[in-house]
N, C-alpha and C. Protein backbone atom coordinates (compact mmCIF):
# COMPACT_ATOMS: atom_id res chain seq x y z
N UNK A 1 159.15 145.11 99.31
CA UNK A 1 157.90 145.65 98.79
C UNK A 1 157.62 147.03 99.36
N UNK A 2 158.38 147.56 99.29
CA UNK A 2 158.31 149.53 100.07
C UNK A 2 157.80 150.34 98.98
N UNK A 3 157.22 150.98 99.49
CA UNK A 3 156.43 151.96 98.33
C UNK A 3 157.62 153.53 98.39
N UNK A 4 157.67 153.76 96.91
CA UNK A 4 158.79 154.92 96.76
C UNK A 4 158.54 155.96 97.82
N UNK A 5 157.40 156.43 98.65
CA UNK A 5 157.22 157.31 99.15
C UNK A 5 158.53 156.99 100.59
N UNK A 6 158.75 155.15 100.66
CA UNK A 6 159.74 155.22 102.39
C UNK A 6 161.07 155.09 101.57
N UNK A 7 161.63 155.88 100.64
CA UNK A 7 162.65 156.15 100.28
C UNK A 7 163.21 157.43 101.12
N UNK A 8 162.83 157.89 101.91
CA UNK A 8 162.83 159.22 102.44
C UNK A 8 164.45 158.95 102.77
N UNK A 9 165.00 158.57 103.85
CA UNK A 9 166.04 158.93 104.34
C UNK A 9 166.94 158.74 102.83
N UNK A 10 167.47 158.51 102.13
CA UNK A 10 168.54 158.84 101.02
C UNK A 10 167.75 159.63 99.98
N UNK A 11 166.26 160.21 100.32
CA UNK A 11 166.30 161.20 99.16
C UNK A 11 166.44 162.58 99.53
N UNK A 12 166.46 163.08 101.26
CA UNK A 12 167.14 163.96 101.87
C UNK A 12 168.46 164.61 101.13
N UNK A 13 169.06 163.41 101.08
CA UNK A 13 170.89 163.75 100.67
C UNK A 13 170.70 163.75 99.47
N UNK A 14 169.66 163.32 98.51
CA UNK A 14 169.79 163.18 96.76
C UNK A 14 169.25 164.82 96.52
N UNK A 15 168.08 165.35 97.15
CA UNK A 15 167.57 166.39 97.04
C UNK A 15 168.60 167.78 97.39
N UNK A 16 169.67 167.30 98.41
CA UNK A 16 170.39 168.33 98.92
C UNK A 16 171.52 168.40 97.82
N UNK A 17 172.26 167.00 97.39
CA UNK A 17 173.32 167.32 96.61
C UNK A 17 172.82 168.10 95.12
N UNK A 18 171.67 167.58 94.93
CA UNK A 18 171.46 168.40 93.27
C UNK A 18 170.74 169.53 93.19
N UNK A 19 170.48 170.21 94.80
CA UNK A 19 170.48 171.31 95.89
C UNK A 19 169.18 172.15 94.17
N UNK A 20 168.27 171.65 93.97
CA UNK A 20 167.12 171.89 93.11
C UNK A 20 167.50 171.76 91.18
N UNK A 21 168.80 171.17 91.26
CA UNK A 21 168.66 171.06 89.75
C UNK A 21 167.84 170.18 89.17
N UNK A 22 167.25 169.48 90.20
CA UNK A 22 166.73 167.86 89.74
C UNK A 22 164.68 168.28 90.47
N UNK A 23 164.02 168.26 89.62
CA UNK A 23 162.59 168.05 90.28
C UNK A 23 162.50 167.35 91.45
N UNK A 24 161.69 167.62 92.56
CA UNK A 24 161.28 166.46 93.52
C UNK A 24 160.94 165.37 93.06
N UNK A 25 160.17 164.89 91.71
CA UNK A 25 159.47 163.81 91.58
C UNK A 25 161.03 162.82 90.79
N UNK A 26 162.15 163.91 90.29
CA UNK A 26 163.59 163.30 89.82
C UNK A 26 164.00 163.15 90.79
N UNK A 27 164.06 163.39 91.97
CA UNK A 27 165.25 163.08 93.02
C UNK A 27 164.28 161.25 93.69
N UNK A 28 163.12 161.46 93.87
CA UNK A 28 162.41 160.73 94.39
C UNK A 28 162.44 159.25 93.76
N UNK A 29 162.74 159.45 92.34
CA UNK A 29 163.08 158.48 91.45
C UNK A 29 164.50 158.00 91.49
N UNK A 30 165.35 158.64 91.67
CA UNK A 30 166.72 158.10 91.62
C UNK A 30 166.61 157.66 93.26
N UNK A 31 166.48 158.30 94.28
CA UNK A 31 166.13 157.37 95.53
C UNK A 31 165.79 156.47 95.34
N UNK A 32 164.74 155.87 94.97
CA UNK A 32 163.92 154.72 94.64
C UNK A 32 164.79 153.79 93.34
N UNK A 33 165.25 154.00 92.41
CA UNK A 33 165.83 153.41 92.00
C UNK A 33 167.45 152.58 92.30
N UNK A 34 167.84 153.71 93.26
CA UNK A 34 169.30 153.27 94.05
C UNK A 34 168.29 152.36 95.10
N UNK A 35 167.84 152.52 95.64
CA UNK A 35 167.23 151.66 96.59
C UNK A 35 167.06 150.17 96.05
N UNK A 36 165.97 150.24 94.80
CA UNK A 36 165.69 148.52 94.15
C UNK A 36 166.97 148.46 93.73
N UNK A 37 168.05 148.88 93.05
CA UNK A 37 169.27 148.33 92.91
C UNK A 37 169.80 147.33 93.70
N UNK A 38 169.81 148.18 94.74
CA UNK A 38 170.77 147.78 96.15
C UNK A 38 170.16 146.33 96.52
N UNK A 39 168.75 146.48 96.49
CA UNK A 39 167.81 144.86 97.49
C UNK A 39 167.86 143.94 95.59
N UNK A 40 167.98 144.26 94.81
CA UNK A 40 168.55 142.98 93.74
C UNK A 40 169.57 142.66 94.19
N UNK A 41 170.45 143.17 94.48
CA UNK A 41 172.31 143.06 94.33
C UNK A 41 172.11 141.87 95.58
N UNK A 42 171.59 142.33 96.32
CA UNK A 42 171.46 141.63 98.03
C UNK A 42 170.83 140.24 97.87
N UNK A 43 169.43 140.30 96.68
CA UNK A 43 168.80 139.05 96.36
C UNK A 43 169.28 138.03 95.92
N UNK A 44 170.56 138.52 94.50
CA UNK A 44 170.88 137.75 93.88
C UNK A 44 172.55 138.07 94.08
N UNK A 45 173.33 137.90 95.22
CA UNK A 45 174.26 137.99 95.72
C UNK A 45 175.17 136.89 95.51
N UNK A 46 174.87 135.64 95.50
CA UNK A 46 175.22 134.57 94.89
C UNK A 46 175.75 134.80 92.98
N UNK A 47 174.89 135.08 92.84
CA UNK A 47 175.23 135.34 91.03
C UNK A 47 176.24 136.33 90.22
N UNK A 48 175.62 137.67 91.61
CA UNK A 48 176.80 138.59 91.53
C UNK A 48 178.34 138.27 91.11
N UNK A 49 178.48 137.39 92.06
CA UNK A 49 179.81 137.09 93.02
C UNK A 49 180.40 136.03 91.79
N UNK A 50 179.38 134.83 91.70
CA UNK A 50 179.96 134.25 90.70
C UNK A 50 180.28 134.84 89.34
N UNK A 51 178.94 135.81 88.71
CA UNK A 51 179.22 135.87 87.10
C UNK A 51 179.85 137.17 87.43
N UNK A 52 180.09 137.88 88.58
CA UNK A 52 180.98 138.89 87.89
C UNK A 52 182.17 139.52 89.10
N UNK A 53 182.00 138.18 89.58
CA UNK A 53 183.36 138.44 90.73
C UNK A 53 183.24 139.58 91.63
N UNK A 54 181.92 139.57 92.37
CA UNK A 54 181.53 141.10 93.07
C UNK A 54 181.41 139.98 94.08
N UNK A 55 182.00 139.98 95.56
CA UNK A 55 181.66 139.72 96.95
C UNK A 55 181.09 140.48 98.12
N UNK A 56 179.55 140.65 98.08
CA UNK A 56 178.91 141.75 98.68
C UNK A 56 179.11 141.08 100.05
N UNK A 57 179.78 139.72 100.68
CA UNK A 57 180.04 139.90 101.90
C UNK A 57 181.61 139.98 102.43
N UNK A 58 181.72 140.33 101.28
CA UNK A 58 183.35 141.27 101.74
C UNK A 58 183.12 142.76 101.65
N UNK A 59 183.32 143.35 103.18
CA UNK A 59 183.17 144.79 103.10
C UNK A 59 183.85 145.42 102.32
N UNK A 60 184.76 145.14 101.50
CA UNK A 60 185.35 146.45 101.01
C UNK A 60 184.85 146.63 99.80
N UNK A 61 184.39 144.80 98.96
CA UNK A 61 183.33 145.14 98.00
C UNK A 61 182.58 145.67 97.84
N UNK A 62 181.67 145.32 98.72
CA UNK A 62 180.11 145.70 99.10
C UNK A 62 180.57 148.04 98.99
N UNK A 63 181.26 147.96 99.73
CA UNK A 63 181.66 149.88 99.95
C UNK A 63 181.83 149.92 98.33
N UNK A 64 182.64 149.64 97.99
CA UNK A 64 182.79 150.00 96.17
C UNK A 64 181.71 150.06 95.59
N UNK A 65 181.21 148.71 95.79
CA UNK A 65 179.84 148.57 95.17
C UNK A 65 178.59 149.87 95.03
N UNK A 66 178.22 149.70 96.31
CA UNK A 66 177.66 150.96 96.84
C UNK A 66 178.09 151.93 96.08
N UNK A 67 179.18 152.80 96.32
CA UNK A 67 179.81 154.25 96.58
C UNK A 67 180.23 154.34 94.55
N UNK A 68 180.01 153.13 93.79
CA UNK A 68 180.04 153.36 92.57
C UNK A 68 178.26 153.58 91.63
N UNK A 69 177.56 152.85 92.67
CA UNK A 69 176.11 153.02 91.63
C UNK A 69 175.98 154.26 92.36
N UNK A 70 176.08 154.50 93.47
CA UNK A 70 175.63 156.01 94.05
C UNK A 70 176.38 156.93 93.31
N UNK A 71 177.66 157.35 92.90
CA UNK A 71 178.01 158.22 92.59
C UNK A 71 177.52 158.13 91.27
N UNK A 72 177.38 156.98 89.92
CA UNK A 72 176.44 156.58 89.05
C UNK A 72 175.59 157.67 89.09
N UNK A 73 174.43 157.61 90.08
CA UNK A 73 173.24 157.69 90.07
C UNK A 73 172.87 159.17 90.04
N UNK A 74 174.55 159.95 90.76
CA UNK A 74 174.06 160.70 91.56
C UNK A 74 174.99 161.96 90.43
N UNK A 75 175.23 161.48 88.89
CA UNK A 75 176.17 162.02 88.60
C UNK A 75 174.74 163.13 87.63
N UNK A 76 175.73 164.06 87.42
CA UNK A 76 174.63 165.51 86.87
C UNK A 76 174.31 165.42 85.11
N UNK A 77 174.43 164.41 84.97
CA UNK A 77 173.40 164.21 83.46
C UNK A 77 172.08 163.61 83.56
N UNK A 78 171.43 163.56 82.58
CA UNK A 78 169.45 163.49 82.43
C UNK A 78 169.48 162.43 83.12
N UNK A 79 168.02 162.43 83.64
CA UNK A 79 167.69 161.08 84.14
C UNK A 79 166.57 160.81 82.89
């Protein structure tokens, strides 16, 4: 239950990589949206795993996982 404003530490790095192509109130949103991603994936980790063969407590999943909605998120078309 975090309010978008304690997205701060990953909207540092969202604000720096799109280094002003993206509004503050766009970077603040894709923070916040990679963020609720991440705490579903974590909630429903069980379901993941079963309906789509994702094991978020195998690290090397969980890194893919991650390092694919982030780059997703973080790629330079509209939000």
């Amino acid at each position: 239950n975090r309010e978008i404003s304690s997205e701060r530490g990953s909207l540092v790095f969202i604000e720096e990589h799109f280094g002003g192509r993206k509004t503050p109130g766009q970077c603040r949103l894709i923070a916040h949206e990679l963020s609720c991603l991440h705490q579903l994936a974590v909630l429903h980790h069980e379901e993941l795993k079963e309906v789509c063969g994702i094991d978020l407590n195998d690290d090397e999943s969980l890194r893919s996982y991650i390092l694919q909605h982030v780059e997703m998120f973080l790629a330079e078309g509209e939000v």
